[in-house]
Each structure stands twice: as structure tokens, then as C-alpha cells.
PDB file of N, CA and C in Angstrom:
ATOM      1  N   UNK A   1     153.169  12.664 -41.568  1.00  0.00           N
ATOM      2  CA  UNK A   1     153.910  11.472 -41.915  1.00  0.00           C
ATOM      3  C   UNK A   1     154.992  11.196 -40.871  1.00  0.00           C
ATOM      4  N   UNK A   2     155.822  12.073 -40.500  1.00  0.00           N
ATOM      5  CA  UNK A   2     156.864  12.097 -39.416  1.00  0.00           C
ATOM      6  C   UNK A   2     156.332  11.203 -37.894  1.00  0.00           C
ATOM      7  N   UNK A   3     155.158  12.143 -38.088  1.00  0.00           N
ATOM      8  CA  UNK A   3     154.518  11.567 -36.684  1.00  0.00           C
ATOM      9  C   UNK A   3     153.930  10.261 -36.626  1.00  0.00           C
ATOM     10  N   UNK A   4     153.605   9.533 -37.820  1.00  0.00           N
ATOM     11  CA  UNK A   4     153.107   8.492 -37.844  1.00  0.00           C
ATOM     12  C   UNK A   4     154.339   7.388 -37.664  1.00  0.00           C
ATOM     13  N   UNK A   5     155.233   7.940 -38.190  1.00  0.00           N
ATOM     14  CA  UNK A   5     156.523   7.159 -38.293  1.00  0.00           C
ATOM     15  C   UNK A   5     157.193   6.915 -36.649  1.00  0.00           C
ATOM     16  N   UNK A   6     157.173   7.889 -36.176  1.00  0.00           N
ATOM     17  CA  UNK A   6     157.254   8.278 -34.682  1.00  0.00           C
ATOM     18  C   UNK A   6     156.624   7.686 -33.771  1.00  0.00           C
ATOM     19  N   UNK A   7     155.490   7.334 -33.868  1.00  0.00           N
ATOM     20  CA  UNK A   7     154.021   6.362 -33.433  1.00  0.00           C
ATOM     21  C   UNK A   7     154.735   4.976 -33.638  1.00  0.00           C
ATOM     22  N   UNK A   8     155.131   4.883 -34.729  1.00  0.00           N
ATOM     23  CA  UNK A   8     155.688   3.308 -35.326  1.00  0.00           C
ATOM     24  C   UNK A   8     156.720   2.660 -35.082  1.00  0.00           C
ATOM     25  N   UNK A   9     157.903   3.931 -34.064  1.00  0.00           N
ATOM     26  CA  UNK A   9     159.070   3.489 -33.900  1.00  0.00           C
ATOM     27  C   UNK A   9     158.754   3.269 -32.147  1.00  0.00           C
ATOM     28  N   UNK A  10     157.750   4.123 -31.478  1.00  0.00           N
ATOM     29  CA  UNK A  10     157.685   4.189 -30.229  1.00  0.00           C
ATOM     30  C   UNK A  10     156.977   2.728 -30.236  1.00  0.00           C
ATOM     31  N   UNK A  11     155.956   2.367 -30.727  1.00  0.00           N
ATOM     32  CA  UNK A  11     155.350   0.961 -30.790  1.00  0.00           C
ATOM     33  C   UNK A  11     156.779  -0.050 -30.560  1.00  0.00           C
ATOM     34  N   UNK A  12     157.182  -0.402 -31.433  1.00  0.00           N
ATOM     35  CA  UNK A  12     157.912  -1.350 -32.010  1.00  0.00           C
ATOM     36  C   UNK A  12     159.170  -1.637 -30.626  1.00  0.00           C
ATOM     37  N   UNK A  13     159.753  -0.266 -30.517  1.00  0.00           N
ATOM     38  CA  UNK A  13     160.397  -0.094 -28.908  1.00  0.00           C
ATOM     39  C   UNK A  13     159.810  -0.824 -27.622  1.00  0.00           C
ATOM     40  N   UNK A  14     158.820  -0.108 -27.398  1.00  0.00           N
ATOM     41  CA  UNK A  14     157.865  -0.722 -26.535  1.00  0.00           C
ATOM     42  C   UNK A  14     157.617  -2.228 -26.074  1.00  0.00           C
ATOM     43  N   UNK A  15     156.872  -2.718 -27.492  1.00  0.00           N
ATOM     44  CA  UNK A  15     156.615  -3.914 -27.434  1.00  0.00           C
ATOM     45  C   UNK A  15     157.644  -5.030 -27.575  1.00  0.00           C
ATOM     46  N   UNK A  16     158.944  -4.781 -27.839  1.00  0.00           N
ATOM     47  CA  UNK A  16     160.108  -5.617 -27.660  1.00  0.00           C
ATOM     48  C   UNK A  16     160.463  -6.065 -25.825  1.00  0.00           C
ATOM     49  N   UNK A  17     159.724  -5.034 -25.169  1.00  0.00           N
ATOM     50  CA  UNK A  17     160.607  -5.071 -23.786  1.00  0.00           C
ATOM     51  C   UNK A  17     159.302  -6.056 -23.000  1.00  0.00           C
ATOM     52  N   UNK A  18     159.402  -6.842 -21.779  1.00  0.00           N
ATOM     53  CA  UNK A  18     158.061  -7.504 -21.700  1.00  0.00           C
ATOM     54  C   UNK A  18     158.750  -7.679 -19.659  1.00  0.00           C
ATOM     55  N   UNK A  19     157.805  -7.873 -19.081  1.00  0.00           N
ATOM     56  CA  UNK A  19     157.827  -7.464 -17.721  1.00  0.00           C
ATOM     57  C   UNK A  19     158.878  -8.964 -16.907  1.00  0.00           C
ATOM     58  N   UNK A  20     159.970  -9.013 -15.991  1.00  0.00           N
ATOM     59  CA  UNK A  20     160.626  -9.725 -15.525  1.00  0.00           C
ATOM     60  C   UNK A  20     159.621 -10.737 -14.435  1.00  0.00           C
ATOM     61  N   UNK A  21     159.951 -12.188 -14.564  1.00  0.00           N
ATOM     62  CA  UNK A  21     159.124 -12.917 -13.705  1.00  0.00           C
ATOM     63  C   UNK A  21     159.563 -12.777 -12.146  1.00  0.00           C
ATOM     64  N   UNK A  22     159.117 -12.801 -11.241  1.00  0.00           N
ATOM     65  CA  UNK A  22     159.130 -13.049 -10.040  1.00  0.00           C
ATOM     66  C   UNK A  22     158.562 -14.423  -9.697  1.00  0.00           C
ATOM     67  N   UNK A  23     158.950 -15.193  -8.571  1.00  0.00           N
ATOM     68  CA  UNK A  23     158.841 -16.437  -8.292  1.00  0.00           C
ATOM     69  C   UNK A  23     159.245 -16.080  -6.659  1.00  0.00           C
ATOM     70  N   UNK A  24     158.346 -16.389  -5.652  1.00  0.00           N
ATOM     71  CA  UNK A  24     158.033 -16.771  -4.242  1.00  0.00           C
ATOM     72  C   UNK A  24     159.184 -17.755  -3.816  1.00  0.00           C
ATOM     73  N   UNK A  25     160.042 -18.103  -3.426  1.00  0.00           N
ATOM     74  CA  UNK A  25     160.784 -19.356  -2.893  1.00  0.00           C
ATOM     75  C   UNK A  25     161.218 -19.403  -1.595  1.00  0.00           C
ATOM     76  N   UNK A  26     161.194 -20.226  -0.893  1.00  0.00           N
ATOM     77  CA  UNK A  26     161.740 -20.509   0.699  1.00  0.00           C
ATOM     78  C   UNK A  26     162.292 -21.764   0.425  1.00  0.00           C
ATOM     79  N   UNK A  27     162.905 -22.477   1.375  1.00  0.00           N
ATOM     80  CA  UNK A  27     163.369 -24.324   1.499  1.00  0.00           C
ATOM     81  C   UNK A  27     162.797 -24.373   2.994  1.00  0.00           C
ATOM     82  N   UNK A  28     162.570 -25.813   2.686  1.00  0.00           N
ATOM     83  CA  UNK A  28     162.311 -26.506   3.916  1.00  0.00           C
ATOM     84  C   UNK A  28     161.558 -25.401   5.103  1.00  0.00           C
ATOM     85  N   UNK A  29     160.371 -24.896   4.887  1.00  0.00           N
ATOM     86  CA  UNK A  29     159.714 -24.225   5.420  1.00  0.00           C
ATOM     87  C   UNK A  29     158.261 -25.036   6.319  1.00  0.00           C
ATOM     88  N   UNK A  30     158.179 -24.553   7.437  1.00  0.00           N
ATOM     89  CA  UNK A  30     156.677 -24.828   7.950  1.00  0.00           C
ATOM     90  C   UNK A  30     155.366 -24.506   7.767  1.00  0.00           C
ATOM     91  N   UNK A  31     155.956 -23.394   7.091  1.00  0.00           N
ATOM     92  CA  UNK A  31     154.485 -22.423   6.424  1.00  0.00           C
ATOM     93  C   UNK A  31     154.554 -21.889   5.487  1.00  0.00           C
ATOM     94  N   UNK A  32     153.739 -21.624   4.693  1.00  0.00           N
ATOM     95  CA  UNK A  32     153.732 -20.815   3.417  1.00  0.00           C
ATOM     96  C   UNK A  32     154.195 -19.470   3.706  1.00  0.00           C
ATOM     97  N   UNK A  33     153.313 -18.590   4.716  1.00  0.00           N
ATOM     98  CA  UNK A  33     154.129 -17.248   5.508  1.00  0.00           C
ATOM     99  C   UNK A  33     155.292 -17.238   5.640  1.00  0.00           C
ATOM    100  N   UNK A  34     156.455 -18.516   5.064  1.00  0.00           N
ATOM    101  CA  UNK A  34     157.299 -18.262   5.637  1.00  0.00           C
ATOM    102  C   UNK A  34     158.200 -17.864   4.022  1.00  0.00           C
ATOM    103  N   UNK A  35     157.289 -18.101   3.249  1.00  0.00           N
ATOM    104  CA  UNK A  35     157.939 -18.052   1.630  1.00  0.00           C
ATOM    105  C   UNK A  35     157.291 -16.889   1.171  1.00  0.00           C
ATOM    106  N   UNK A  36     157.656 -15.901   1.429  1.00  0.00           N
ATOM    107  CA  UNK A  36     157.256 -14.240   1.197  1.00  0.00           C
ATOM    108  C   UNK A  36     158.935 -13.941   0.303  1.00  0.00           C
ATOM    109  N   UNK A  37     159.746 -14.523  -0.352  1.00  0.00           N
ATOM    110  CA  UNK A  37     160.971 -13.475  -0.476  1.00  0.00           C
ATOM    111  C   UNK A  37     160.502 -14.025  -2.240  1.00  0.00           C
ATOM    112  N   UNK A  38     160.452 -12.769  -3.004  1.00  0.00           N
ATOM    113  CA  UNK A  38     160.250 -12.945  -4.473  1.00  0.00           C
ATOM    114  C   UNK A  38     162.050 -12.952  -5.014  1.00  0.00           C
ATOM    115  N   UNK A  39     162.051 -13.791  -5.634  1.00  0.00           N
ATOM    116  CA  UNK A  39     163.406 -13.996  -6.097  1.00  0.00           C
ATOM    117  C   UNK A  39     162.985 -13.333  -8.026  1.00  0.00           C
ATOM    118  N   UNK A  40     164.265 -13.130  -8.862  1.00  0.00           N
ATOM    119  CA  UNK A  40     164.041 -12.691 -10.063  1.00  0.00           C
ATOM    120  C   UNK A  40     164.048 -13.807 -11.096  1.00  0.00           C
ATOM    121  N   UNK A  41     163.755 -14.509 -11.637  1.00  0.00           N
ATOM    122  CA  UNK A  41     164.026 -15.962 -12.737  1.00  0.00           C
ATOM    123  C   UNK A  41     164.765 -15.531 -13.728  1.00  0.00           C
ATOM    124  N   UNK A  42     165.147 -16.656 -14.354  1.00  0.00           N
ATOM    125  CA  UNK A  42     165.854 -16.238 -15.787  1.00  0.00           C
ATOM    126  C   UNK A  42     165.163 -15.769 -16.895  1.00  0.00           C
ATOM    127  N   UNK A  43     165.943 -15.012 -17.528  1.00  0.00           N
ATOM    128  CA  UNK A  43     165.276 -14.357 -18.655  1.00  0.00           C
ATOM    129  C   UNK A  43     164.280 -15.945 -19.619  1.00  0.00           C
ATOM    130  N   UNK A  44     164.720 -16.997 -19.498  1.00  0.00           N
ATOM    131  CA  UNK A  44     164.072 -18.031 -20.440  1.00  0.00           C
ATOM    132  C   UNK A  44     163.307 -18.742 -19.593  1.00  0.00           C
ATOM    133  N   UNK A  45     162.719 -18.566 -18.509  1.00  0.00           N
ATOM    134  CA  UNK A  45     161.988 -19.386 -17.510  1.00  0.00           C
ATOM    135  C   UNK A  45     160.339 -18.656 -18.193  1.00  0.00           C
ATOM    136  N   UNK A  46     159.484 -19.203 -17.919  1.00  0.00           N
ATOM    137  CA  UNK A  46     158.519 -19.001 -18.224  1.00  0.00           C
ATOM    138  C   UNK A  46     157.093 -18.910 -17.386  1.00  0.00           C
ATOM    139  N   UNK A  47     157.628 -19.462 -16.403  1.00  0.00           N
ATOM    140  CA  UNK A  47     156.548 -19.578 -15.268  1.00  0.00           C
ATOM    141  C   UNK A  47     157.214 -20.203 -14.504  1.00  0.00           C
ATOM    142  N   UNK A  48     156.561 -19.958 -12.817  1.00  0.00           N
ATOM    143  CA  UNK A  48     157.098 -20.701 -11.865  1.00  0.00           C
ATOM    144  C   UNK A  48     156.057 -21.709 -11.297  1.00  0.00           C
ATOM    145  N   UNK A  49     156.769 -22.544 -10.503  1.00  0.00           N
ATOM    146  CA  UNK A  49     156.292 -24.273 -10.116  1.00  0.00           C
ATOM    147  C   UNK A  49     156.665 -23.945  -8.824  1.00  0.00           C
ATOM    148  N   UNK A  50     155.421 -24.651  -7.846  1.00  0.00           N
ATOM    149  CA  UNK A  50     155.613 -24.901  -6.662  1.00  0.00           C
ATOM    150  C   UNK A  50     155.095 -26.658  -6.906  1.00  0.00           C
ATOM    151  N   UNK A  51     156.593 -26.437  -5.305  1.00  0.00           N
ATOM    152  CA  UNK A  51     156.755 -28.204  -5.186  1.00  0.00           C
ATOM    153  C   UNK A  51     156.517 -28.313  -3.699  1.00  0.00           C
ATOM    154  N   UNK A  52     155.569 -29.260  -3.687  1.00  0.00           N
ATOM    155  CA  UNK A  52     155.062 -29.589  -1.735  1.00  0.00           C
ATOM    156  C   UNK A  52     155.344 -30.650  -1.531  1.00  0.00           C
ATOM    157  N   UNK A  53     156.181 -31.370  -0.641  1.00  0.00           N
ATOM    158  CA  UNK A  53     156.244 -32.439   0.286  1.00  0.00           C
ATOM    159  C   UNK A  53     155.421 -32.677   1.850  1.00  0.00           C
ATOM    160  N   UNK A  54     155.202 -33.228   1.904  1.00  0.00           N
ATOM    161  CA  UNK A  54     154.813 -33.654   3.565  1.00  0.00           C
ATOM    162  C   UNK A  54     154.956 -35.222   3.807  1.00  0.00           C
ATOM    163  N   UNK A  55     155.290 -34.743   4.830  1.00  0.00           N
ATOM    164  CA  UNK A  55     155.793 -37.058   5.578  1.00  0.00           C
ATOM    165  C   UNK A  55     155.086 -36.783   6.715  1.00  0.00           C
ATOM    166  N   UNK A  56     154.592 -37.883   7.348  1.00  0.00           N
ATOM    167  CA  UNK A  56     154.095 -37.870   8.348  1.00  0.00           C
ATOM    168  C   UNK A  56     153.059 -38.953   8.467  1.00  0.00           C
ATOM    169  N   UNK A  57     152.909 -40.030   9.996  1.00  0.00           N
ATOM    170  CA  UNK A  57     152.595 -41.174  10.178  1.00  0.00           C
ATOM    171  C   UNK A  57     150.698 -40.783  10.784  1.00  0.00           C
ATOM    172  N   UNK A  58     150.644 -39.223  10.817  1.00  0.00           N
ATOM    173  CA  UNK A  58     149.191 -39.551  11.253  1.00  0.00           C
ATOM    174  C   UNK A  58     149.013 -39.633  12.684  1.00  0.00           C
ATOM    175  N   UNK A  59     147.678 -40.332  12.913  1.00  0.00           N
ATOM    176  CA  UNK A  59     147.281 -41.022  14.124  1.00  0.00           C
ATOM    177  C   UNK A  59     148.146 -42.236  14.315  1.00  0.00           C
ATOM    178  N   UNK A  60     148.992 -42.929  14.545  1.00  0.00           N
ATOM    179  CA  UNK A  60     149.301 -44.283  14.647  1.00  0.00           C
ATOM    180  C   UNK A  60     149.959 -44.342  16.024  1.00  0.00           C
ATOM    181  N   UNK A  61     149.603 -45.320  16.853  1.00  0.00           N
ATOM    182  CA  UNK A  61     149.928 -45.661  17.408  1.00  0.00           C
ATOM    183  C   UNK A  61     150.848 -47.295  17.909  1.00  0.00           C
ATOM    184  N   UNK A  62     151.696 -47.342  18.750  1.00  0.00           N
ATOM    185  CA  UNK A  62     152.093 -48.724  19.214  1.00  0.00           C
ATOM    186  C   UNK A  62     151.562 -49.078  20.498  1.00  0.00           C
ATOM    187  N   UNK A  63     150.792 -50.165  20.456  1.00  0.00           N
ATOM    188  CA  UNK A  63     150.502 -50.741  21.970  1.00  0.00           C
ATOM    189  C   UNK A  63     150.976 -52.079  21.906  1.00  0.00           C
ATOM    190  N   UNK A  64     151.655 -52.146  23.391  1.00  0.00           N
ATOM    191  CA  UNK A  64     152.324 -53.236  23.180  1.00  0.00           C
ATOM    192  C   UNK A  64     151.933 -53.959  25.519  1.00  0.00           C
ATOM    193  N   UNK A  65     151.322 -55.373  24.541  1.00  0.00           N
ATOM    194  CA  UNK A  65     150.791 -56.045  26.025  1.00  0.00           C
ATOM    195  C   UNK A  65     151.677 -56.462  26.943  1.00  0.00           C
TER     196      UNK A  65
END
């Protein structure tokens, strides 16, 4: 009986504690290689979001007669 109780308290311990998120972040980077540093999130964050920008005109050119 002791031991079952023991089983029941180590459970209950256990399963209260749950693993800290990590999240990848850089700013204004050229490359993804360049966002290698894992930062720690808040205890109430739940997942992390990546956000991508790019600007840029392409091929375009001006010719002018």
C-alpha cells in the first residue's frame, strides 16, 4: 500500500512539471544561418511564430532614349 501511494505521489510530481519552450530569433538577418541563438519564452507562450519580410524590385530596369 505504501508503495502504491509512493507511485502516486511520484506521478502526480512529475506530471505537474512540463519542458521550457525554446524559440530561434535573430533581427534583420540575411540568412536563416544567421538565426541559430535559441532564446527561452515565457512561461504562457505556447508556441513560436516566424515572421519573413522581403522587398525587392526584381529584374526591372530604366531605359531612358
Amino acid at each position: 500500500m505504501k508503495l502504491s501511494l509512493l507511485a502516486v505521489l511520484a506521478l502526480v510530481l512529475f506530471a505537474a512539471q512540463a519542458n521550457a519552450l525554446y524559440c530561434y530569433t535573430c533581427t534583420w538577418e540575411q540568412s536563416n544561418w544567421s538565426c541559430l541563438k535559441a532564446e527561452k519564452c515565457s512561461d504562457k507562450d505556447e508556441y513560436c511564430v516566424t515572421n519573413v519580410a522581403s522587398v525587392g524590385i526584381g529584374r526591372c530596369c530604366l531605359w531612358v532614349p
